[in-house]
N, C-alpha and C. Protein backbone atom coordinates (compact mmCIF):
# COMPACT_ATOMS: atom_id res chain seq x y z
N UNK A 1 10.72 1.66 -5.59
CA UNK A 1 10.64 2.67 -4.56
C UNK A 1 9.71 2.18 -3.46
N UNK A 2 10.06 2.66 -2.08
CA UNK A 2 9.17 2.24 -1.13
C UNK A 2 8.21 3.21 -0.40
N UNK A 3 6.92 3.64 -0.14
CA UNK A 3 5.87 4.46 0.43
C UNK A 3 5.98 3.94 1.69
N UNK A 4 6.29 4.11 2.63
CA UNK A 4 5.91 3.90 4.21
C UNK A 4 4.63 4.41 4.19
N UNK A 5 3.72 3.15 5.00
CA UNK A 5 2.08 3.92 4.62
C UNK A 5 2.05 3.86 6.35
N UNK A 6 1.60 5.17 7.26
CA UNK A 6 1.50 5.33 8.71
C UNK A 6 -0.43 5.19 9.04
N UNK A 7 -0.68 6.53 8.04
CA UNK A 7 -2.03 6.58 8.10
C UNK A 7 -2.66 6.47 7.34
N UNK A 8 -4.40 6.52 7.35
CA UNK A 8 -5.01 6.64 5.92
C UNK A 8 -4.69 8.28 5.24
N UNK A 9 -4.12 8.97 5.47
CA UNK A 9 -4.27 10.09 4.89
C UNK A 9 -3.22 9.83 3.99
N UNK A 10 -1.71 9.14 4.15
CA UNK A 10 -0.40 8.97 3.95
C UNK A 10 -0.68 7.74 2.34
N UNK A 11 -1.90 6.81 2.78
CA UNK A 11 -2.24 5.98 1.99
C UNK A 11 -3.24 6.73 0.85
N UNK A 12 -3.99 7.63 1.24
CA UNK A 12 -5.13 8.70 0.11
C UNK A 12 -3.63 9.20 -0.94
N UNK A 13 -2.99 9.67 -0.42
CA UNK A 13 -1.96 10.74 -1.11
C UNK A 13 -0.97 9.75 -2.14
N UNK A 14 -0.80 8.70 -1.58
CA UNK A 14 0.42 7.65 -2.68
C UNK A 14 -0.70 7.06 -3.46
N UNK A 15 -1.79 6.47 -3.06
CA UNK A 15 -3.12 6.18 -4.10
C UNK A 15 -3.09 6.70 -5.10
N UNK A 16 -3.34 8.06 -4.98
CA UNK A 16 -4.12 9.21 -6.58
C UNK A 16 -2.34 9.55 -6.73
N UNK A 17 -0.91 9.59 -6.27
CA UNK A 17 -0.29 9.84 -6.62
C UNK A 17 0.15 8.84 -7.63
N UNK A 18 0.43 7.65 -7.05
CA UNK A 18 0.65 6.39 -8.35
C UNK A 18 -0.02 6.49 -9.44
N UNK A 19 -1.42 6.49 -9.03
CA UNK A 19 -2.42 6.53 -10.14
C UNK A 19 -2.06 7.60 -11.21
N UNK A 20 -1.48 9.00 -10.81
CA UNK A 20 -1.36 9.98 -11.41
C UNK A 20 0.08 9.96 -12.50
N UNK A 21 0.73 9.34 -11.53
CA UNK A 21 2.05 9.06 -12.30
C UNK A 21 2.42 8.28 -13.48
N UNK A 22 1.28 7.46 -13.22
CA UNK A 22 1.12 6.53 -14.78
C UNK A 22 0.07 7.18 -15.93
N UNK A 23 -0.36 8.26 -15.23
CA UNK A 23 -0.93 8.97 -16.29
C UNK A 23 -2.27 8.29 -16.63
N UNK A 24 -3.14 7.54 -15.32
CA UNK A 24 -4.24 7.08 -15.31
C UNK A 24 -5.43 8.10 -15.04
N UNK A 25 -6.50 8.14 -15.70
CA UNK A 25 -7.65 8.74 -14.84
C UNK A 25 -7.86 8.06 -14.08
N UNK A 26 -9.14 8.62 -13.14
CA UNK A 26 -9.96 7.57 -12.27
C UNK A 26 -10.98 6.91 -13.05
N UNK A 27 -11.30 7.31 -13.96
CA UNK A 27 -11.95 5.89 -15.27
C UNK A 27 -11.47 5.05 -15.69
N UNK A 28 -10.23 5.14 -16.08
CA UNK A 28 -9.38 4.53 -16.84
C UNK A 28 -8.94 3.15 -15.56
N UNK A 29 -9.01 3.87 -15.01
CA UNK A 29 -8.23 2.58 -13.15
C UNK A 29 -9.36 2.13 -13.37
N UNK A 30 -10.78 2.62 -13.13
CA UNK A 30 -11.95 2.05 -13.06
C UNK A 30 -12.25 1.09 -14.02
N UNK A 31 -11.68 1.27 -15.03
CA UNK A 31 -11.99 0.08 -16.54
C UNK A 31 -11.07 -0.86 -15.52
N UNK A 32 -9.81 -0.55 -15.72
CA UNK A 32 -8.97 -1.74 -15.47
C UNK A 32 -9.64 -2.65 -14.04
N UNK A 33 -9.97 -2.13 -13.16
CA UNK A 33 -10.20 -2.89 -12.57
C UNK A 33 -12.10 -3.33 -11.91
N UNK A 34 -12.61 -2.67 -13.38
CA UNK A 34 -14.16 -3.71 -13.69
C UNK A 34 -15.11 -2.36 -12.34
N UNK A 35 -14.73 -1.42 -11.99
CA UNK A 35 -15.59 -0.66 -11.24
C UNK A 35 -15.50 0.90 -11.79
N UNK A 36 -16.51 1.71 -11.45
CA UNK A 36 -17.07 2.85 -12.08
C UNK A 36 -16.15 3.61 -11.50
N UNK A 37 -15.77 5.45 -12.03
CA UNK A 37 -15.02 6.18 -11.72
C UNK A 37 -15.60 6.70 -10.19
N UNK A 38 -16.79 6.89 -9.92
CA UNK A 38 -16.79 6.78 -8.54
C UNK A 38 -16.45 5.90 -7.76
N UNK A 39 -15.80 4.70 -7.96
CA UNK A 39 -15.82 3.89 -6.79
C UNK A 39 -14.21 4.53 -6.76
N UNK A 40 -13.51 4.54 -7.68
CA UNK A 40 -12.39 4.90 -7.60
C UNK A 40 -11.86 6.26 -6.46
N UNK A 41 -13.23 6.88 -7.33
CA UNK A 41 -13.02 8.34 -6.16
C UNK A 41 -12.99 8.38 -4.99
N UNK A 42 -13.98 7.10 -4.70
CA UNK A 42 -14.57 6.63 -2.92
C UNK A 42 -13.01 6.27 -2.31
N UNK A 43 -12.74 4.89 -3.10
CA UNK A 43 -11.13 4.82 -2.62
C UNK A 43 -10.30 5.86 -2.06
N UNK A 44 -9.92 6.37 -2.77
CA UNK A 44 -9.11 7.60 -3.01
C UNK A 44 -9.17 8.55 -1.97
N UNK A 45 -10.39 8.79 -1.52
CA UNK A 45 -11.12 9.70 -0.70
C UNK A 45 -10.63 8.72 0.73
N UNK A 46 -11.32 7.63 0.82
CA UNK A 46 -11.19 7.03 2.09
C UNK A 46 -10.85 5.78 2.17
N UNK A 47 -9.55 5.40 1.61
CA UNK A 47 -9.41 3.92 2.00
C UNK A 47 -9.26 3.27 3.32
N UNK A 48 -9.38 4.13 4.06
CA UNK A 48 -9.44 3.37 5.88
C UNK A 48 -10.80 2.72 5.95
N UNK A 49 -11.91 3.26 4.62
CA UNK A 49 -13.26 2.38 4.65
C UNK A 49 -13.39 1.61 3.84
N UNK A 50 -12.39 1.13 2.78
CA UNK A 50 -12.32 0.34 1.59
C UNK A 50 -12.01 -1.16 2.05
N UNK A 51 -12.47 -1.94 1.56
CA UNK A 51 -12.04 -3.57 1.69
C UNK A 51 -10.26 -3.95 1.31
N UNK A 52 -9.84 -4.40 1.81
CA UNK A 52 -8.67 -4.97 1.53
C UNK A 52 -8.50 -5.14 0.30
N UNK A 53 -9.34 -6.09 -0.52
CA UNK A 53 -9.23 -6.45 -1.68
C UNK A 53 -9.28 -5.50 -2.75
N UNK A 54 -10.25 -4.86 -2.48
CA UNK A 54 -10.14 -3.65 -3.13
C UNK A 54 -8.90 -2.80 -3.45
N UNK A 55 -8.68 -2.65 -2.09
CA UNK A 55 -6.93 -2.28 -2.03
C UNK A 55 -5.94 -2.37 -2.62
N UNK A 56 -5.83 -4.00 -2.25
CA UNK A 56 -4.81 -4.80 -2.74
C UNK A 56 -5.08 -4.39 -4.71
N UNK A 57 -6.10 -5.28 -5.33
CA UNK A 57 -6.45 -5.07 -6.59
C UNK A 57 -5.94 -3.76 -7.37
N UNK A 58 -6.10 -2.69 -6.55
CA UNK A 58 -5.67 -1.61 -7.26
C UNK A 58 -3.82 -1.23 -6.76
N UNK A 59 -3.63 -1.43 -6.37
CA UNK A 59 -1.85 -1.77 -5.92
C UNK A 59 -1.48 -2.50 -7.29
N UNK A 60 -2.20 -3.47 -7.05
CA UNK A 60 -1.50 -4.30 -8.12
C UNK A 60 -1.90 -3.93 -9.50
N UNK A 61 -2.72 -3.23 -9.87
CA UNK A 61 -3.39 -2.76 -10.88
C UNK A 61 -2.57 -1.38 -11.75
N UNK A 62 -1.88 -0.84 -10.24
CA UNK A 62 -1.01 0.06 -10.68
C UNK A 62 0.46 -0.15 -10.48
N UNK A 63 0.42 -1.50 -11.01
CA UNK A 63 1.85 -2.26 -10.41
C UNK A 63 2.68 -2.23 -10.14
N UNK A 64 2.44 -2.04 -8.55
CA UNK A 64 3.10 -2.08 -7.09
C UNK A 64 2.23 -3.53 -6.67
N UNK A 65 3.35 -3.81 -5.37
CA UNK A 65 2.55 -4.74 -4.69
C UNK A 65 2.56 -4.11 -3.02
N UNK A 66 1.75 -4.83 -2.31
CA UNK A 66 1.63 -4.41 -0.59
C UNK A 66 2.86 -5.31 0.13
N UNK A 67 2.83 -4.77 1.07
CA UNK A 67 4.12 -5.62 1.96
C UNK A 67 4.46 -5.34 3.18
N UNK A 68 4.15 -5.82 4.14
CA UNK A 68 4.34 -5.71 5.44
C UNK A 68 5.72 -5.85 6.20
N UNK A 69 6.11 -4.75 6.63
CA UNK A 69 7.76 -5.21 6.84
C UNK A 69 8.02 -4.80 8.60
N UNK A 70 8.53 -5.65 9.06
CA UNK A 70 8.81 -5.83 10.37
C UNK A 70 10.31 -4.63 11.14
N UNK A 71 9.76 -3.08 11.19
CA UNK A 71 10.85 -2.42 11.64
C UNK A 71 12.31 -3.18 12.45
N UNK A 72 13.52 -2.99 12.28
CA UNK A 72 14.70 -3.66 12.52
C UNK A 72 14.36 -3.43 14.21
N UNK A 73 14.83 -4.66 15.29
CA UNK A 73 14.62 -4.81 16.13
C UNK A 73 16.15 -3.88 16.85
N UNK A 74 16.68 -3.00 17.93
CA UNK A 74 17.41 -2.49 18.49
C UNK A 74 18.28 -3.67 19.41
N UNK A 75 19.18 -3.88 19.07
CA UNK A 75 19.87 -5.24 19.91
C UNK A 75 20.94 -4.32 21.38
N UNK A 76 21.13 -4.82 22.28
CA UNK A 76 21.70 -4.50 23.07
C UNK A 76 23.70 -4.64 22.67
N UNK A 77 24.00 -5.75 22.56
CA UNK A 77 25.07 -5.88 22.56
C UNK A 77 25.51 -6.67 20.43
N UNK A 78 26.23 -6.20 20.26
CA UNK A 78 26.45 -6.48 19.10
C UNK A 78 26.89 -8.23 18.75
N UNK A 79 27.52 -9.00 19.82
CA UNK A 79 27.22 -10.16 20.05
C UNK A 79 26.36 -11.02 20.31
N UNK A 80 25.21 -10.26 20.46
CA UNK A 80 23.72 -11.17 20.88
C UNK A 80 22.92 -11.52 20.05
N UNK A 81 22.58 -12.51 19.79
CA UNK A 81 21.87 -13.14 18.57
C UNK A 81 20.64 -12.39 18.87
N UNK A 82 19.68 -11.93 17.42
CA UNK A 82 18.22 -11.68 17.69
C UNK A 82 17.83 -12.66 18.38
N UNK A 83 16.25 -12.10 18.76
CA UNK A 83 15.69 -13.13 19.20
C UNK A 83 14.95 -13.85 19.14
N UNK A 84 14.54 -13.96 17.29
CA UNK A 84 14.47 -14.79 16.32
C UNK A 84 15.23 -15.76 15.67
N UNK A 85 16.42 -15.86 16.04
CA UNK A 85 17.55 -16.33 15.79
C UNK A 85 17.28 -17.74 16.36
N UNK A 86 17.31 -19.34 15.83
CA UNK A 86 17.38 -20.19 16.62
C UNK A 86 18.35 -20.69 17.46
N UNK A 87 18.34 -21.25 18.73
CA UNK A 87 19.19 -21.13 19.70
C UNK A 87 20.13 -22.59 19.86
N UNK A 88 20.84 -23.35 19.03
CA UNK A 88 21.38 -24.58 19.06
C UNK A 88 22.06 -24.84 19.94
């Protein structure tokens, strides 16, 4: 399944929702990934102030991974190569 993440609020809500869905506490995440149930909470609360790694670690912890995906570009004519496309 895919989460479109827009904001940090959009990212708080799929956080404790994953987490919830596997039927994790915030201790239990916290064992797995070597930090106390408050840090978990901190996350949770505000990851627009959390480190990347942090991030990432717990994505993967609740295994999902992150992924940056490039919205489909709008082409003018249905014959026109993107414009990523190399030009031979």
């Amino acid at each position: 399944m895919t989460y479109p993440v827009d904001t940090p609020q959009q990212l708080r809500t799929i956080l404790r929702t994953l987490r919830q869905s596997r039927k994790l506490t915030q201790t239990q995440l916290g064992e797995m990934l070597g930090v106390g149930q408050k840090r978990i909470a901190r996350i949770e609360a505000a990851p627009e102030v959390t480190a990347f790694d942090q991030i990432a670690r717990m994505v993967s912890a609740l295994g999902c991974k992150l992924v940056i995906e490039e919205p489909p570009r709008h082409r003018v004519a249905e014959d026109e190569p993107p414009p990523y496309a190399p030009k031979w």
